[in-house]
PDB file of N, CA and C in Angstrom:
ATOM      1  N   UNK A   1       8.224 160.760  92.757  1.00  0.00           N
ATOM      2  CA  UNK A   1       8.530 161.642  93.856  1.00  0.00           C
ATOM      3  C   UNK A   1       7.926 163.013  93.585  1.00  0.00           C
ATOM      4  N   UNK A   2       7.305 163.399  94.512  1.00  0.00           N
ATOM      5  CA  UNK A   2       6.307 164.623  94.331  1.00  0.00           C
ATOM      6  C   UNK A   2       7.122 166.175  94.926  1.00  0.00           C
ATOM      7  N   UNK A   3       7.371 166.660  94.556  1.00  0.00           N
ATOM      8  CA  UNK A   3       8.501 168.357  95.179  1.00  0.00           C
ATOM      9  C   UNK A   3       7.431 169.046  95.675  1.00  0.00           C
ATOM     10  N   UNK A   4       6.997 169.453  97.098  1.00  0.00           N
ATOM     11  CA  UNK A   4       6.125 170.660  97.170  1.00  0.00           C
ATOM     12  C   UNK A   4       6.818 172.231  96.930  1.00  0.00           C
ATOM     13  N   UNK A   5       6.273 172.648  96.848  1.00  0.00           N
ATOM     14  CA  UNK A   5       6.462 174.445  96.176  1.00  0.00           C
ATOM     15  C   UNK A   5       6.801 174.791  98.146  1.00  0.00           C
ATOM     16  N   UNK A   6       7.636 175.333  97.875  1.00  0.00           N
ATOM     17  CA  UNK A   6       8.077 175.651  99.163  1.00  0.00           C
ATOM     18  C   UNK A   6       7.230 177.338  99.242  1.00  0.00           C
ATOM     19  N   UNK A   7       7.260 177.341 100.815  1.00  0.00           N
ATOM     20  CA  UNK A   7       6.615 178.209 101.706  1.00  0.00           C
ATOM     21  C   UNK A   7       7.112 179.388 101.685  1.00  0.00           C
ATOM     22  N   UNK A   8       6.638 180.653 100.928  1.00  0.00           N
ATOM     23  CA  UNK A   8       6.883 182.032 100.829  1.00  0.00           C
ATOM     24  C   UNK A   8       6.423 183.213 101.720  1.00  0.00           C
ATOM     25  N   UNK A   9       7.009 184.021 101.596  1.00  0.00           N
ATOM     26  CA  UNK A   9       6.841 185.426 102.306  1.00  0.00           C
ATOM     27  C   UNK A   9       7.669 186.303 101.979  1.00  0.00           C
ATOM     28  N   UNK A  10       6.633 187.852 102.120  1.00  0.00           N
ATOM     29  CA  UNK A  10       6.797 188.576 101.604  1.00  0.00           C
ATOM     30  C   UNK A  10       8.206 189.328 102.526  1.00  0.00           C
ATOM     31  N   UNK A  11       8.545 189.391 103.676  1.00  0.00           N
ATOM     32  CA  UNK A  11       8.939 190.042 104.359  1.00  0.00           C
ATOM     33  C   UNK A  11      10.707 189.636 104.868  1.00  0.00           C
ATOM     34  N   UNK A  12      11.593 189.888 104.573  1.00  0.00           N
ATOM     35  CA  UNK A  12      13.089 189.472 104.726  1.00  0.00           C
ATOM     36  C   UNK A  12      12.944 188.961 105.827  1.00  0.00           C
ATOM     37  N   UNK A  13      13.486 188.018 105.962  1.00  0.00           N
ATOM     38  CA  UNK A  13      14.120 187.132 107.365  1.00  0.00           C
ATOM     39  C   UNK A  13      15.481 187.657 108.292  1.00  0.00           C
ATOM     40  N   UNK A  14      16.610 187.518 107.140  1.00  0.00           N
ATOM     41  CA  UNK A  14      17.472 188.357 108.159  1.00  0.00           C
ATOM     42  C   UNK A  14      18.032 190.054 107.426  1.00  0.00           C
ATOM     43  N   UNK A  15      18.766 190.731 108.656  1.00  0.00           N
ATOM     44  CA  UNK A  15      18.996 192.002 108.441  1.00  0.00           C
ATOM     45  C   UNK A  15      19.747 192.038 107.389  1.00  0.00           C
ATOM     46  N   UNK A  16      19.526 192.997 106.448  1.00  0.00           N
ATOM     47  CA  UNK A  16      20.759 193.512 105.318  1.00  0.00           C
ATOM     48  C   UNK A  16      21.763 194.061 106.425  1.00  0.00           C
ATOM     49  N   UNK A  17      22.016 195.127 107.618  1.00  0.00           N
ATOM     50  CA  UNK A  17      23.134 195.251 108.017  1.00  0.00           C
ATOM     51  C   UNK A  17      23.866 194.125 108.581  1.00  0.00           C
ATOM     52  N   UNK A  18      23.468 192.840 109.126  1.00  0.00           N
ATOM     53  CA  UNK A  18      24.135 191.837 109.856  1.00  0.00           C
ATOM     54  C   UNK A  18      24.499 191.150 108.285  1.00  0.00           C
ATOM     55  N   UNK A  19      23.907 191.105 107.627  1.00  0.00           N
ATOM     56  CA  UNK A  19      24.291 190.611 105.895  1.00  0.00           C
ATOM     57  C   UNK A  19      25.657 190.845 105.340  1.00  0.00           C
ATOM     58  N   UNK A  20      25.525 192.377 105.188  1.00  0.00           N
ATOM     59  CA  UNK A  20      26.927 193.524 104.962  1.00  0.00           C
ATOM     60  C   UNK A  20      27.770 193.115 106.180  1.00  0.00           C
ATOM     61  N   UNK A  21      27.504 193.567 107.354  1.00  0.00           N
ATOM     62  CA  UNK A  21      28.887 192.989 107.920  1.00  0.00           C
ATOM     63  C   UNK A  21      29.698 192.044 107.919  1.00  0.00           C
ATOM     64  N   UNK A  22      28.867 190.695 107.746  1.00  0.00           N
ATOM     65  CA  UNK A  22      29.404 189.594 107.571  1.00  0.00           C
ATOM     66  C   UNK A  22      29.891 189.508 106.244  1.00  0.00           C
ATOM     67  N   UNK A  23      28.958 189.994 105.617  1.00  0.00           N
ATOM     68  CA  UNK A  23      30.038 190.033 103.566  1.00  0.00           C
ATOM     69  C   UNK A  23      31.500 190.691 104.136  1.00  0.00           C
ATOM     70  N   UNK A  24      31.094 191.486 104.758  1.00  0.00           N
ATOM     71  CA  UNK A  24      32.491 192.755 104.468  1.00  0.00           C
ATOM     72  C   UNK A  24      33.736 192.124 104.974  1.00  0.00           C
ATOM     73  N   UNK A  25      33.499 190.835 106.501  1.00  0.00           N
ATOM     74  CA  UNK A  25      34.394 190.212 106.773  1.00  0.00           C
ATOM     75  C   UNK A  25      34.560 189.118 106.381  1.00  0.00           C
ATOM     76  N   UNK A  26      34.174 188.601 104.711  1.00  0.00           N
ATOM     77  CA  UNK A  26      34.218 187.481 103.951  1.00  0.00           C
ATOM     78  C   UNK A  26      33.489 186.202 105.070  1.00  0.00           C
ATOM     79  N   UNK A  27      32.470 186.089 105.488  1.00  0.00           N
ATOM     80  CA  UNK A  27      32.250 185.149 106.695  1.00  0.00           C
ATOM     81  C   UNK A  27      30.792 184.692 105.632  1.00  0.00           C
ATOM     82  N   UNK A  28      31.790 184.024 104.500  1.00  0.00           N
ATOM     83  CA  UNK A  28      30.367 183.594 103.543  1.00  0.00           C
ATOM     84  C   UNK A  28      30.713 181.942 103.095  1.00  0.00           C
ATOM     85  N   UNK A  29      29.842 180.956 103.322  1.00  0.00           N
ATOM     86  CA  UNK A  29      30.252 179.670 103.072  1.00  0.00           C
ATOM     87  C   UNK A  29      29.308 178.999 101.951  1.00  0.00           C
ATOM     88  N   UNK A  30      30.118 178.440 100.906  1.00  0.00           N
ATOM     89  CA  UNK A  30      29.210 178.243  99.457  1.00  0.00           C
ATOM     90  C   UNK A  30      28.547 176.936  99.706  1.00  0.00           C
ATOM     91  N   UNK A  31      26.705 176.893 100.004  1.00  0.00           N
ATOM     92  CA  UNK A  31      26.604 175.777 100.180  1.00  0.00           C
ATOM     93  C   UNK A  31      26.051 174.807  99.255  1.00  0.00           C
ATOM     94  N   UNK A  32      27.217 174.216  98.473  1.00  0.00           N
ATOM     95  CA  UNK A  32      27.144 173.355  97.499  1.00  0.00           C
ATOM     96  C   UNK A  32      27.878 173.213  96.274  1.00  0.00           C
ATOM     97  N   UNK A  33      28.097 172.228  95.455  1.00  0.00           N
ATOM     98  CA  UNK A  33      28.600 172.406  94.361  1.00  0.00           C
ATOM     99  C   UNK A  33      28.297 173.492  93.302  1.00  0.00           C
ATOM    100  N   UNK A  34      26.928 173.502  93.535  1.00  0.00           N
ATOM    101  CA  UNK A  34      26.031 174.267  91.850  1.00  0.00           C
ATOM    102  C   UNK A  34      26.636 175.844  92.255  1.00  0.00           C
ATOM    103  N   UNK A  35      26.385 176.152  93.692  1.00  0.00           N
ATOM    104  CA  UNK A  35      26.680 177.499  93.801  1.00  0.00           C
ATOM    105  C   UNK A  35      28.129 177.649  93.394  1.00  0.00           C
ATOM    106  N   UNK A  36      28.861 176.829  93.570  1.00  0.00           N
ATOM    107  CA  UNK A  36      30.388 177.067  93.866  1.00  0.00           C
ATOM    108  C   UNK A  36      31.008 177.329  91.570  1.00  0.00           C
ATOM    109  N   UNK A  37      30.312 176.682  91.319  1.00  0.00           N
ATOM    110  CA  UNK A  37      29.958 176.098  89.656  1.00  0.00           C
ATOM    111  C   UNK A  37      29.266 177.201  89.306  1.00  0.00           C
ATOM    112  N   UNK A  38      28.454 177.947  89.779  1.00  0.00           N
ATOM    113  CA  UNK A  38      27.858 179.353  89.010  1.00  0.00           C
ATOM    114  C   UNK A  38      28.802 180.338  89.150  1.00  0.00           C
ATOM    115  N   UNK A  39      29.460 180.510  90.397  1.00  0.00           N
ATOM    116  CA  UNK A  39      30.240 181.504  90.487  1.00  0.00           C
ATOM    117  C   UNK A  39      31.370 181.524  89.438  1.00  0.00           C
ATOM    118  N   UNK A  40      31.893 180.410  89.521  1.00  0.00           N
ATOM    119  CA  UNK A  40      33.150 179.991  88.499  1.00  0.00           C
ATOM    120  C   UNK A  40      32.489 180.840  87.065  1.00  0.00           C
ATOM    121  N   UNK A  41      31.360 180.039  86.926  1.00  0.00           N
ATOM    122  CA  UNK A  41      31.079 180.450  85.672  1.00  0.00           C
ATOM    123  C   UNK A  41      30.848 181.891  85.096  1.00  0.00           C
ATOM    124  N   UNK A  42      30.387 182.934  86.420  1.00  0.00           N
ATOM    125  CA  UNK A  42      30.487 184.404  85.991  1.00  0.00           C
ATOM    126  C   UNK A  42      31.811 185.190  86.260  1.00  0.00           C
ATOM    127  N   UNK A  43      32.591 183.966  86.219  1.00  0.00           N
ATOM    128  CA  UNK A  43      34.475 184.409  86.548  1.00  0.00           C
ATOM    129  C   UNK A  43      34.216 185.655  87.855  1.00  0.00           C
ATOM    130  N   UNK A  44      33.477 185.167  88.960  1.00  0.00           N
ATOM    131  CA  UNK A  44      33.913 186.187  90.126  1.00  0.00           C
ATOM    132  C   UNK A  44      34.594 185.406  91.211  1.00  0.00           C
ATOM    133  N   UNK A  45      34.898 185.930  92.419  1.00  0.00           N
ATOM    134  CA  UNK A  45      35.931 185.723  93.065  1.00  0.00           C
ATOM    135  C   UNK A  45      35.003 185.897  94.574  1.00  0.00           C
ATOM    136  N   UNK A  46      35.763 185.297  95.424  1.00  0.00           N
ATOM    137  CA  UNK A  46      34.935 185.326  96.757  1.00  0.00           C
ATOM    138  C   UNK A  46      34.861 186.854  96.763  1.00  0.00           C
ATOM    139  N   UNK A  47      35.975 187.721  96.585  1.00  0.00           N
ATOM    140  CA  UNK A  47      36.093 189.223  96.865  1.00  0.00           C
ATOM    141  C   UNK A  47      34.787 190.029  95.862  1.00  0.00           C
ATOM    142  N   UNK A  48      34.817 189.502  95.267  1.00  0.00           N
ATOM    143  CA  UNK A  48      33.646 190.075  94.368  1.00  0.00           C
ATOM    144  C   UNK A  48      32.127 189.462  94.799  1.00  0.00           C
ATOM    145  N   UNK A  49      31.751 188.212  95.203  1.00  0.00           N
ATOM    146  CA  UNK A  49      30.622 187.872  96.067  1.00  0.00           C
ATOM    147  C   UNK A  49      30.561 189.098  97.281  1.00  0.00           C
ATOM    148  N   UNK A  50      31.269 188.750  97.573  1.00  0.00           N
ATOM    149  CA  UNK A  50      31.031 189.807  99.261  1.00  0.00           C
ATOM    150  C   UNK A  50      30.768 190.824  98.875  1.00  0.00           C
ATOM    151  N   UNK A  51      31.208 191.359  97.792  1.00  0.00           N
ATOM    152  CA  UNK A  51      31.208 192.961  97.649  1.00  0.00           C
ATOM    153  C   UNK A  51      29.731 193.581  97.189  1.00  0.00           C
ATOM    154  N   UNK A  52      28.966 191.839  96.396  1.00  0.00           N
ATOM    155  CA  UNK A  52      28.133 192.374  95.895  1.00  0.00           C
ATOM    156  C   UNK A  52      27.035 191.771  96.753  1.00  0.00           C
ATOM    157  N   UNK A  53      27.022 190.893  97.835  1.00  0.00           N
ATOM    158  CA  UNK A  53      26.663 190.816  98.935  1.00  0.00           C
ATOM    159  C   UNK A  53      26.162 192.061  99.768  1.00  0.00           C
ATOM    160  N   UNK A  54      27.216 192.759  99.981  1.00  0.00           N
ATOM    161  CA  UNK A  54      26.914 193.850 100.866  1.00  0.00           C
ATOM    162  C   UNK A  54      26.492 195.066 100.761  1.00  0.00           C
ATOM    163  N   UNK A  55      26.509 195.327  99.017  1.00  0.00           N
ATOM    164  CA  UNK A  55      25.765 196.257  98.465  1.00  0.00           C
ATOM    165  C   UNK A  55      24.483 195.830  98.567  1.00  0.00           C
ATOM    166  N   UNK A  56      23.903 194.523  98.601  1.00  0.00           N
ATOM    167  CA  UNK A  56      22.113 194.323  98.767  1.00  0.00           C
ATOM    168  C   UNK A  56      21.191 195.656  99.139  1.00  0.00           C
ATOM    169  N   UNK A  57      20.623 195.706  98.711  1.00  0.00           N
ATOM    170  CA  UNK A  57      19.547 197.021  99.309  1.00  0.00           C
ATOM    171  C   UNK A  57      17.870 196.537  99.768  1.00  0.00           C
ATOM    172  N   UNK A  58      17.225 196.971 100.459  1.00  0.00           N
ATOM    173  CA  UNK A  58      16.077 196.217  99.961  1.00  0.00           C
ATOM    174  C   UNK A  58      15.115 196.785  99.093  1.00  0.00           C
ATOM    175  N   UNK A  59      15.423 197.617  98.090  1.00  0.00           N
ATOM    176  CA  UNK A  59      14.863 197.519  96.662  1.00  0.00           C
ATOM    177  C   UNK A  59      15.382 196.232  95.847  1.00  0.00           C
ATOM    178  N   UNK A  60      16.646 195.753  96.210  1.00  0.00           N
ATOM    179  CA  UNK A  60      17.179 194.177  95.892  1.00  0.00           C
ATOM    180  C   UNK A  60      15.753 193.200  96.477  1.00  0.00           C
ATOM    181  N   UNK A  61      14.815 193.123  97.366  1.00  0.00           N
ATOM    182  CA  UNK A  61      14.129 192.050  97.739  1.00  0.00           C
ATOM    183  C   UNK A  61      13.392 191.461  97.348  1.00  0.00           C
ATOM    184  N   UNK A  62      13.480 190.290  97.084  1.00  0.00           N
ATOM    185  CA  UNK A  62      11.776 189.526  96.128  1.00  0.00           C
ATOM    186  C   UNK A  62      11.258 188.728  97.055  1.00  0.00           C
ATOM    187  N   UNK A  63      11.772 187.806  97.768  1.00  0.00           N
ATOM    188  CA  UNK A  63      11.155 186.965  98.785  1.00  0.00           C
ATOM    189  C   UNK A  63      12.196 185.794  99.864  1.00  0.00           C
ATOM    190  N   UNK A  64      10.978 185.673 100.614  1.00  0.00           N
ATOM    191  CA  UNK A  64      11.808 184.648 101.917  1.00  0.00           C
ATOM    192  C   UNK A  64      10.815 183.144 101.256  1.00  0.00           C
ATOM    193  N   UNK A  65      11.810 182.120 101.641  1.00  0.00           N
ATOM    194  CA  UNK A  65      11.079 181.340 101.449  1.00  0.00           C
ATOM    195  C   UNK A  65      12.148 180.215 101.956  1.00  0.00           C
ATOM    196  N   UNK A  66      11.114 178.834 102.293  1.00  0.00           N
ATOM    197  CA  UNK A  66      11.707 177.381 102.988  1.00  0.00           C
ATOM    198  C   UNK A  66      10.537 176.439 102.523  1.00  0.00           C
ATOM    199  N   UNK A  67      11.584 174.835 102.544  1.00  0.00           N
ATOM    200  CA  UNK A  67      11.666 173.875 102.035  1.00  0.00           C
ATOM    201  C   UNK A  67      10.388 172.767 102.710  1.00  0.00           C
ATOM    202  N   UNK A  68      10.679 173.384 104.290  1.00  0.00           N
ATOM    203  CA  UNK A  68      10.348 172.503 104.951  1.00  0.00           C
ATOM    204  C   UNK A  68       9.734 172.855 106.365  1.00  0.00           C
ATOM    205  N   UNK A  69       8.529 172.501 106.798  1.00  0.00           N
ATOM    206  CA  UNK A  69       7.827 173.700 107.822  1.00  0.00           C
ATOM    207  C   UNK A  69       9.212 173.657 109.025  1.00  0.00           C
ATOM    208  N   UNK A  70       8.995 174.835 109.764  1.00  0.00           N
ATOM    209  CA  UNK A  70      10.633 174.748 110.376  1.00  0.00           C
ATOM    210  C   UNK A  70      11.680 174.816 110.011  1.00  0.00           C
ATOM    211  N   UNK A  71      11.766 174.706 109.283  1.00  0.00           N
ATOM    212  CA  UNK A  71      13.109 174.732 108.343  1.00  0.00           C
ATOM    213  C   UNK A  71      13.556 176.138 108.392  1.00  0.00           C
ATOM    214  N   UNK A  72      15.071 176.574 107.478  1.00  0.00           N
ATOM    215  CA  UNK A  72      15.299 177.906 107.818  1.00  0.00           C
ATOM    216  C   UNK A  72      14.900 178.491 106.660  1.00  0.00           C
ATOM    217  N   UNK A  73      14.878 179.287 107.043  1.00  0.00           N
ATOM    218  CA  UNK A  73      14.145 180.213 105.836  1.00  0.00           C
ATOM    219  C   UNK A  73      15.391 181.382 104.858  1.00  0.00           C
ATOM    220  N   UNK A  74      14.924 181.232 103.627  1.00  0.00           N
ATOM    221  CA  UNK A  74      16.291 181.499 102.606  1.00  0.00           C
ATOM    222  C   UNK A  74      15.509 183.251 101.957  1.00  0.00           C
ATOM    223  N   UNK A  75      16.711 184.133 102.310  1.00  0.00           N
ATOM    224  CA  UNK A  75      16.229 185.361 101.714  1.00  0.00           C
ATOM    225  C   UNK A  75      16.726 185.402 100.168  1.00  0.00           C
ATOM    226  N   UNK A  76      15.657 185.803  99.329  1.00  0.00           N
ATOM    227  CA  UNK A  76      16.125 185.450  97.721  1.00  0.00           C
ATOM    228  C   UNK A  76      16.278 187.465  97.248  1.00  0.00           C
ATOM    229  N   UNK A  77      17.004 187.666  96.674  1.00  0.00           N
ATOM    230  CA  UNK A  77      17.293 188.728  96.454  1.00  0.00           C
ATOM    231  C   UNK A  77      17.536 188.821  94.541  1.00  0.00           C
ATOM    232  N   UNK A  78      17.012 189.873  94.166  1.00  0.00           N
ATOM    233  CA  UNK A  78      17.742 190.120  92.318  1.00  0.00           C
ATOM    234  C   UNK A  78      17.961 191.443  91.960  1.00  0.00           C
ATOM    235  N   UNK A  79      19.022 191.365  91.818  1.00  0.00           N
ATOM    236  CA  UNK A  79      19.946 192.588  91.935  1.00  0.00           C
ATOM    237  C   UNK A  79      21.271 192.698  90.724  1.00  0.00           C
ATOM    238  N   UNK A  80      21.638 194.073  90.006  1.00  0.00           N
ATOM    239  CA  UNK A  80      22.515 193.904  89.130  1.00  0.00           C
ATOM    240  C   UNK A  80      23.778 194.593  89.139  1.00  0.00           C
ATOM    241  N   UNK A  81      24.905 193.650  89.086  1.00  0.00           N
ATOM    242  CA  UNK A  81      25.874 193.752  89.699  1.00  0.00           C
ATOM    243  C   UNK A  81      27.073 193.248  89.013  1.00  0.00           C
ATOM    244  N   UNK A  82      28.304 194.062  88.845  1.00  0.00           N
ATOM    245  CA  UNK A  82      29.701 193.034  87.946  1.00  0.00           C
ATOM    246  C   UNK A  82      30.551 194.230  88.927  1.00  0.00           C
ATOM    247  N   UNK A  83      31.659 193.123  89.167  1.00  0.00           N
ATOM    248  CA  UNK A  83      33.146 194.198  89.690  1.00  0.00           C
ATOM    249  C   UNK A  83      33.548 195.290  88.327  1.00  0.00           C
ATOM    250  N   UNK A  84      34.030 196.024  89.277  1.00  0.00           N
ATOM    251  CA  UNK A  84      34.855 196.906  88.705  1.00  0.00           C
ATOM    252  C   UNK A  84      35.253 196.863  86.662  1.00  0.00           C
ATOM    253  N   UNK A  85      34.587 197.871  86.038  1.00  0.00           N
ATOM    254  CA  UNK A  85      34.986 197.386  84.456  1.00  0.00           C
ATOM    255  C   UNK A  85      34.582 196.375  83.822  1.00  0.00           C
ATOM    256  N   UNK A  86      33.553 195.617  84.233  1.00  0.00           N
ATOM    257  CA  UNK A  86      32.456 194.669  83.650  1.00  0.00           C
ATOM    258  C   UNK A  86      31.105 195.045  83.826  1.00  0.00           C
ATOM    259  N   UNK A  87      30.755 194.984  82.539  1.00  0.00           N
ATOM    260  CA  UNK A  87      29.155 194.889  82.211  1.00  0.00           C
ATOM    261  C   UNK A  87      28.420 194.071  83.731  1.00  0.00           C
ATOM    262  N   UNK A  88      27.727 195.073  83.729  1.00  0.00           N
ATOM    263  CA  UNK A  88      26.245 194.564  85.449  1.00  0.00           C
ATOM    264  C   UNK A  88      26.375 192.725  84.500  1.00  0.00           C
ATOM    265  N   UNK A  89      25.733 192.157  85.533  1.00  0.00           N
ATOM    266  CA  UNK A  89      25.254 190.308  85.371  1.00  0.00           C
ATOM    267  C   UNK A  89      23.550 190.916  86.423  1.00  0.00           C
ATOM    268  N   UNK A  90      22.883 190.394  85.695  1.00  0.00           N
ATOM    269  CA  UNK A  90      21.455 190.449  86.193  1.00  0.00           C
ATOM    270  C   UNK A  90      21.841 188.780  87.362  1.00  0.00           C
ATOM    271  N   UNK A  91      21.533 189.082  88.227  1.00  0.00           N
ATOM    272  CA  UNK A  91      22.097 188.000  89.572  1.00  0.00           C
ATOM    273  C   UNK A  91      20.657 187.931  90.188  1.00  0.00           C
ATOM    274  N   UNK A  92      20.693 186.627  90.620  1.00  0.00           N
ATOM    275  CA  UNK A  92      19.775 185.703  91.555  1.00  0.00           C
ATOM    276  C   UNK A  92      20.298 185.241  92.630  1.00  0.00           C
ATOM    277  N   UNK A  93      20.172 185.961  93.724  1.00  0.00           N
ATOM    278  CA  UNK A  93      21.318 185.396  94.752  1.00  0.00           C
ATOM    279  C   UNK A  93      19.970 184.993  96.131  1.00  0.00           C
ATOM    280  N   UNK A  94      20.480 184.013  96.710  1.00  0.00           N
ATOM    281  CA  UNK A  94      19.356 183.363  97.539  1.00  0.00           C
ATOM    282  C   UNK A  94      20.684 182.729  98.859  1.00  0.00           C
ATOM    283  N   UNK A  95      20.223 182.870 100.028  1.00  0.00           N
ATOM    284  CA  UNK A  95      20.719 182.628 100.877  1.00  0.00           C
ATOM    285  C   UNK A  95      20.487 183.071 102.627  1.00  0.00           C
ATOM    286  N   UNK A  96      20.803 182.140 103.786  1.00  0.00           N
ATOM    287  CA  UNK A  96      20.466 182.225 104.747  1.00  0.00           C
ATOM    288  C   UNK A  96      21.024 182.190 105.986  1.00  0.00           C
ATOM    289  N   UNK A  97      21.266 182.731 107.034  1.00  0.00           N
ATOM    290  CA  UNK A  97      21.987 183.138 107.766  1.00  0.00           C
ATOM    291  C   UNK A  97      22.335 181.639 108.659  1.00  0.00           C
ATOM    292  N   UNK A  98      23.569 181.265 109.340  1.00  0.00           N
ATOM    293  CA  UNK A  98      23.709 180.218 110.221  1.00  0.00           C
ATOM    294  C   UNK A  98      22.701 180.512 111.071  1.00  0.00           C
ATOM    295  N   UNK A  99      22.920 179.350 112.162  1.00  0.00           N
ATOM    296  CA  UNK A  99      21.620 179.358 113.127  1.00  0.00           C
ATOM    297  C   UNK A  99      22.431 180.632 114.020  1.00  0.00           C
ATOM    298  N   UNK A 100      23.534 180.446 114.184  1.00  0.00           N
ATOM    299  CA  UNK A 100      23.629 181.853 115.040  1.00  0.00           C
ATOM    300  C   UNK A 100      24.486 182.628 114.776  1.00  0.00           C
ATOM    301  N   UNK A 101      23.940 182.957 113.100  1.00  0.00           N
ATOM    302  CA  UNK A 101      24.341 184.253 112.491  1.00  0.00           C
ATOM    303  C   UNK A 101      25.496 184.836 112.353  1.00  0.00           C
ATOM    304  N   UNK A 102      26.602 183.636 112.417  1.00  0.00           N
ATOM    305  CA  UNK A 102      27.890 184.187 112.091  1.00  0.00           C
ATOM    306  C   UNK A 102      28.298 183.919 111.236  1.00  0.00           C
ATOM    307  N   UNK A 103      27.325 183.469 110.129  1.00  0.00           N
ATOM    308  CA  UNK A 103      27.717 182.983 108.560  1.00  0.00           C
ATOM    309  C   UNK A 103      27.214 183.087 107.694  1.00  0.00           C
ATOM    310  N   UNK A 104      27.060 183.592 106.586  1.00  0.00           N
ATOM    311  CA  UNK A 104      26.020 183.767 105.011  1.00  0.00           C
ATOM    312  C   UNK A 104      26.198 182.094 104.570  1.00  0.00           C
ATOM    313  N   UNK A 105      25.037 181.902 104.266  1.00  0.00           N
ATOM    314  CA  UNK A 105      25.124 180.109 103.800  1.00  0.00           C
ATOM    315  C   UNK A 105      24.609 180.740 102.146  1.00  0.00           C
ATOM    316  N   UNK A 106      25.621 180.766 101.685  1.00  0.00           N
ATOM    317  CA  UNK A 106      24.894 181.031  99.963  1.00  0.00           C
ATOM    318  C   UNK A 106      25.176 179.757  99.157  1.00  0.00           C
ATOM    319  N   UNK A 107      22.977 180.227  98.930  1.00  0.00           N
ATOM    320  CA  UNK A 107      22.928 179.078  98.697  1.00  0.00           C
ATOM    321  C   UNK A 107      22.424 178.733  97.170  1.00  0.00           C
ATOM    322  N   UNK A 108      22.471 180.374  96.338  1.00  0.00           N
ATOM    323  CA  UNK A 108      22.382 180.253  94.821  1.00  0.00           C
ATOM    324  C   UNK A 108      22.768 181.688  94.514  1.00  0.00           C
ATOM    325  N   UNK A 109      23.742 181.521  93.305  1.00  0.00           N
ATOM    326  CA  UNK A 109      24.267 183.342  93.340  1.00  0.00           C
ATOM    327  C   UNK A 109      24.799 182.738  91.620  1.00  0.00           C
ATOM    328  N   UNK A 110      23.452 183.278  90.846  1.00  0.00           N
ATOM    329  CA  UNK A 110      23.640 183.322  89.510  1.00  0.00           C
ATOM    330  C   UNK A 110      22.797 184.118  88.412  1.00  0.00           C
ATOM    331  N   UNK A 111      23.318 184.160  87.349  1.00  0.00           N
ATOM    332  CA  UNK A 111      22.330 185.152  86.423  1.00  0.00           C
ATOM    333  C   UNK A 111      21.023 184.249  86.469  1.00  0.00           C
ATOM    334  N   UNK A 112      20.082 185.117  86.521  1.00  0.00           N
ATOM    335  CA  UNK A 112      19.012 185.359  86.614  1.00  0.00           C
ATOM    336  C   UNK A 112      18.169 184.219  85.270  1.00  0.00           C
ATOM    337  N   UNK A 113      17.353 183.377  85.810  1.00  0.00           N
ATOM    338  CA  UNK A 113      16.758 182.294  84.982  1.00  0.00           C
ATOM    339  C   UNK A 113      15.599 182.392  84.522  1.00  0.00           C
TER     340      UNK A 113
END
């Protein structure tokens, strides 16, 4: 089975403010085990995703990128970040808006590989 290198760009897909708002009203859905399993593992809390969600900046931006032509396209962000009284976690957070944008689909939010 052959993986193609999925389709990049330089330029964010969706808004950091529609991003932040939706962090701020926790409207974030973990899509998958691995994500749900990284988080555990940097002991944060949905309240602490969102928070560091909505701080994103776009000096945070590295790239957009998808799987599949058409497909949706996933904004990848690396940014350093720990709640309150913990050492920063160098974070890899990648994720993409529902089709009509009333949801963060995160879809990788871990130290940095």
């Amino acid at each position: 089975m052959v993986t193609q290198d999925p389709e990049r760009k330089a330029d964010a897909e969706y808004s950091l403010g529609r991003v932040a708002d939706l962090a701020r009203w926790q409207c974030v859905q973990y899509a998958g085990t691995r994500v749900t399993l990284d988080i555990d593992a940097l002991d944060y809390v949905l309240d602490d995703v969102c928070t560091c969600l909505a701080a994103l900046g776009p000096q945070h931006f590295s790239h957009s990128e998808r799987y599949r032509a058409n497909g949706p396209w996933h904004d990848v962000y690396k940014t350093s970040w720990a709640p309150p009284g913990r050492q920063p976690d160098t974070l890899y957070v990648k994720f993409r808006l529902s089709g009509d944008l009333i949801v963060i689909q995160l879809c990788s939010f871990h130290q940095h590989r």
